[in-house]
Protein backbone atom coordinates (compact mmCIF):
# COMPACT_ATOMS: atom_id res chain seq x y z
CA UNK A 1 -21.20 -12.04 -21.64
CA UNK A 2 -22.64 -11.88 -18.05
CA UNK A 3 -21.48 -15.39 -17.40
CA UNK A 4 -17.89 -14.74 -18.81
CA UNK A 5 -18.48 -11.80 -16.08
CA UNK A 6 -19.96 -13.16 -13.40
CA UNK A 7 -17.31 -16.54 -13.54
CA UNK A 8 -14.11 -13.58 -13.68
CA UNK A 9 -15.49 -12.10 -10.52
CA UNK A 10 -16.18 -15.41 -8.80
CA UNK A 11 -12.52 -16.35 -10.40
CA UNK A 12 -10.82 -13.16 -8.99
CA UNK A 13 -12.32 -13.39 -5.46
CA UNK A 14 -11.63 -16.75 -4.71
CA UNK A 15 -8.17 -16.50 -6.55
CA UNK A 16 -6.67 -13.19 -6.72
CA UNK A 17 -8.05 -11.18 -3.17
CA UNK A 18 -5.34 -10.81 -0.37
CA UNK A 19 -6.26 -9.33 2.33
CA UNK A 20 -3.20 -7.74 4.57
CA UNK A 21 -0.69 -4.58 3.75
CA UNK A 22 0.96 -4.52 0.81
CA UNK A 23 3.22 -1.84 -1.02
CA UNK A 24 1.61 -1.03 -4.32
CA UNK A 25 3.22 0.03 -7.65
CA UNK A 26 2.55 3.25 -7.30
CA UNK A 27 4.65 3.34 -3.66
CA UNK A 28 1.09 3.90 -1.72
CA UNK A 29 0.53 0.60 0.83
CA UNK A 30 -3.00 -0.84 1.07
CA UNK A 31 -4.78 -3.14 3.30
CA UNK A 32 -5.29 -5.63 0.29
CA UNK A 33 -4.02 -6.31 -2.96
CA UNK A 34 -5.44 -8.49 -6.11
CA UNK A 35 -2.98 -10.25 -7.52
CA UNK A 36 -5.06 -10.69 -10.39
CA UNK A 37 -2.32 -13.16 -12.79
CA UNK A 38 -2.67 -15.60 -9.71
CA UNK A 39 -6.87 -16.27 -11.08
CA UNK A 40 -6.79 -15.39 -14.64
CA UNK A 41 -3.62 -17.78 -15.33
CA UNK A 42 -6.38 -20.33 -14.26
CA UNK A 43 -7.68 -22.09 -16.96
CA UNK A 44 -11.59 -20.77 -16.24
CA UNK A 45 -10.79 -17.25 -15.30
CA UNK A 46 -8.33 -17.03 -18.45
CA UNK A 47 -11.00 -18.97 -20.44
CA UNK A 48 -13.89 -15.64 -19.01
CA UNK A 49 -11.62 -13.29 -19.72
CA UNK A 50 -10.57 -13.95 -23.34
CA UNK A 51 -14.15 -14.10 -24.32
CA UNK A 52 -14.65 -10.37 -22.29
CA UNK A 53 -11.47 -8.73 -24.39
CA UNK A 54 -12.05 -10.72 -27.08
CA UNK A 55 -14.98 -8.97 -27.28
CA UNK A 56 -13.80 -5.50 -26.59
CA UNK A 57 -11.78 -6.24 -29.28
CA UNK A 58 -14.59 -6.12 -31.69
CA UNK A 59 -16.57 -3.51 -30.43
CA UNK A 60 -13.65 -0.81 -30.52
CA UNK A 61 -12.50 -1.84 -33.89
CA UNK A 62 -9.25 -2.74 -32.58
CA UNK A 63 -6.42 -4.77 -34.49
CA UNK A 64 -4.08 -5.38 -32.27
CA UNK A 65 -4.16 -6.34 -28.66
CA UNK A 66 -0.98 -5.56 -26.03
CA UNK A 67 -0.02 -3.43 -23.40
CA UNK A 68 2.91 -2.86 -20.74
CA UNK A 69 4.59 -6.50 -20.28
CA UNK A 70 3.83 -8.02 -17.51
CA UNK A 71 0.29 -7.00 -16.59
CA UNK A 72 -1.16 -7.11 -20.38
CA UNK A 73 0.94 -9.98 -21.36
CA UNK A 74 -1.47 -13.06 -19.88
CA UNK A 75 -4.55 -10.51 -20.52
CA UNK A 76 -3.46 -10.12 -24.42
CA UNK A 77 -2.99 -14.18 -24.58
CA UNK A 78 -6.47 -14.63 -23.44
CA UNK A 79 -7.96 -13.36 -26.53
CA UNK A 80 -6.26 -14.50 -28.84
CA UNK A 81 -7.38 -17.95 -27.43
CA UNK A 82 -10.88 -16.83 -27.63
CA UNK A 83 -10.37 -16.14 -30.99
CA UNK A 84 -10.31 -12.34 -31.05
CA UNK A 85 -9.54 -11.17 -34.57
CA UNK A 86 -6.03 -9.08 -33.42
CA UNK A 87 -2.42 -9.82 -33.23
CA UNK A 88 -1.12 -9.23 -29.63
CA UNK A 89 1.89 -7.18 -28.46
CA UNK A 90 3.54 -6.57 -25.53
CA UNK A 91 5.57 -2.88 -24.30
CA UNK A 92 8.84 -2.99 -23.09
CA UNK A 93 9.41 -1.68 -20.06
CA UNK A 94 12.84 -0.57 -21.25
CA UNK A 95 14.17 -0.50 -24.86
CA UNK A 96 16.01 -3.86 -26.01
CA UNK A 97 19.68 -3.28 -25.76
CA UNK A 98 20.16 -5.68 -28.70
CA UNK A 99 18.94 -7.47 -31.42
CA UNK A 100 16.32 -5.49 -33.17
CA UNK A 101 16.29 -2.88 -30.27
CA UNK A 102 12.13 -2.62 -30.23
CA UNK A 103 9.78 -1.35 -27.55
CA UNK A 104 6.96 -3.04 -28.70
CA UNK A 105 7.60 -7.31 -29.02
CA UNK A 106 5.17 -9.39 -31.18
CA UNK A 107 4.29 -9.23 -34.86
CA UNK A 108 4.69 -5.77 -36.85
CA UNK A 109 1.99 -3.74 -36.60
CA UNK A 110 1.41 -1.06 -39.27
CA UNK A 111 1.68 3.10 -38.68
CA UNK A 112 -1.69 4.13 -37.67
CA UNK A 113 -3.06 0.75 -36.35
CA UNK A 114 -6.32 0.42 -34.00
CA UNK A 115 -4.70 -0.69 -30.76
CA UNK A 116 -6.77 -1.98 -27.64
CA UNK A 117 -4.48 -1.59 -24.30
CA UNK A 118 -5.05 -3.93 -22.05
CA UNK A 119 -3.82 -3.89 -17.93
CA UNK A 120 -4.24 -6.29 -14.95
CA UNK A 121 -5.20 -4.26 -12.43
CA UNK A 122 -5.31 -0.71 -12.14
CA UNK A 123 -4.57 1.80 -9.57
CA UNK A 124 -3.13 5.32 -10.68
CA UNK A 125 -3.18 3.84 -14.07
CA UNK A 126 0.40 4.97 -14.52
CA UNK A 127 1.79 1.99 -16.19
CA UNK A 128 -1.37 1.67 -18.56
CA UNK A 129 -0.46 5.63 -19.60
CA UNK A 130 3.04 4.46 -20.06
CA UNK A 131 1.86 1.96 -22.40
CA UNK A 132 -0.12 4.56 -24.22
CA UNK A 133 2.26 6.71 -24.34
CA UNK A 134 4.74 4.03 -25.84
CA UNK A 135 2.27 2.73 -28.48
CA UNK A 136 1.39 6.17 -29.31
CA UNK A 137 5.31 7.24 -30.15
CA UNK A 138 5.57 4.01 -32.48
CA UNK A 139 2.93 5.82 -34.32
CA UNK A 140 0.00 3.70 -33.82
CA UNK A 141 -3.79 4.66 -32.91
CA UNK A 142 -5.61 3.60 -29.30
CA UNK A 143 -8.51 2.12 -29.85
CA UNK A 144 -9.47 1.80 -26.58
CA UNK A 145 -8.14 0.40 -22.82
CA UNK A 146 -9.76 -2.03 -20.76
CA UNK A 147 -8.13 -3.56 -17.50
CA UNK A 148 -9.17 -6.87 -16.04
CA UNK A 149 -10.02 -5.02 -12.44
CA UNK A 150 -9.87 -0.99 -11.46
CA UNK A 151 -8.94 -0.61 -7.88
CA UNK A 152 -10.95 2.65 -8.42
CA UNK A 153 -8.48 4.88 -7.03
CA UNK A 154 -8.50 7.25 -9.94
CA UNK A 155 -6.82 5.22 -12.62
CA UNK A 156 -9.68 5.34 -14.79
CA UNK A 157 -9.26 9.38 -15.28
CA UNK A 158 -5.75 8.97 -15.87
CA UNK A 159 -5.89 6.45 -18.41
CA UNK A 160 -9.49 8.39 -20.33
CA UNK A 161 -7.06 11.68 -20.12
CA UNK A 162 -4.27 9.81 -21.72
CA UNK A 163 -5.84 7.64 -24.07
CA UNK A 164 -8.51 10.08 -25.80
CA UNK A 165 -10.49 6.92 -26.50
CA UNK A 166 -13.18 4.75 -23.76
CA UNK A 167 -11.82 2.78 -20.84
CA UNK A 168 -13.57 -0.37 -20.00
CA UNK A 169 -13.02 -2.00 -16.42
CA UNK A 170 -14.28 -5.38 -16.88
CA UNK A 171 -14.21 -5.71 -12.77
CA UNK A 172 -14.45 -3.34 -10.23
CA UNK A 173 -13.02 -3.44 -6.37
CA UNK A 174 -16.46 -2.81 -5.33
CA UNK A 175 -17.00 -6.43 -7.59
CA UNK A 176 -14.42 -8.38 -5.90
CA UNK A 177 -14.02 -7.09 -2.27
CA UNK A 178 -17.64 -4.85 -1.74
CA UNK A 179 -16.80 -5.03 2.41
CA UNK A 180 -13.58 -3.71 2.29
CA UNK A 181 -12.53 -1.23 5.08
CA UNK A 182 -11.67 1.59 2.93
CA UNK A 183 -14.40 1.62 0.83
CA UNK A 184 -16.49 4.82 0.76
């Protein structure tokens, strides 16, 4: 697993890092961003980090893997192709308008199943409670939440308050970007 770790980090540094101002979801700007999709839809990153979730995966008990579309949705992907033994599933940011109308896309998942959110990058973690909060009202269980990088700006207490069950950042800031201006 340290490999699988050690290659994300090297993935997400060389990859992902921009260094400049950016606007962030949350509205707060930043004098860098990780734009983590732009190293894990790389073959070696994605390759690292489906064996990381795919592990998670196992450990929590978890049965089905998903979270808010678009940051879970390559994050989910990966491990499945790593073999993780979970159906994925992605949130809706808004309910379908038509067809079957669902929140949650992918294959049914039965009341009560052990869900393990997943996340790009977090900041507040509001999107990742959102997804919580989502899976939760379709009357499944969380399992657990792990994001491919915590910006460490107090998502991680969000998302343990919300989700009653461990968070898991796979990658840190402090991993990626240790000399960063801001860092205390």
């Amino acid at each position: 697993m340290a490999d699988a770790r050690e290659q994300l980090v090297e993935e997400l540094r060389a990859h992902a890092l921009v260094i400049g101002e950016v606007t962030l979801t949350s509205g707060a700007t930043a004098q860098y961003y990780v734009d983590a999709k732009r190293a894990i839809l790389l073959a070696q990153a994605f390759r690292a980090l489906g064996e990381l979730v795919a592990r998670e995966v196992e450990r929590v008990g978890a049965t089905a893997v998903g979270g808010m579309t678009m940051g879970a949705d390559p994050v989910a992907c990966a491990a499945l192709a790593a073999g993780a033994p979970a159906r994925a599933f992605f949130v809706r940011k808004d309910k379908k308008e038509h067809g079957l109308q669902r929140w949650i896309e992918g294959p049914l998942l039965d009341d009560g199943e052990r869900c393990l959110i997943v996340e790009d990058v977090v900041t507040t973690g509001g999107s990742t409670v959102k997804a919580i909060e989502r899976v939760r009202e379709e009357g499944l269980e969380i399992a657990g939440v792990v994001s491919v990088l915590d910006r460490l700006a107090g998502g991680a207490e969000a998302i343990e308050s919300a989700a009653g069950a461990p968070y898991t950042p796979l990658t840190t800031i402090d991993d990626i970007y240790p000399d960063r201006p801001d860092r205390s």
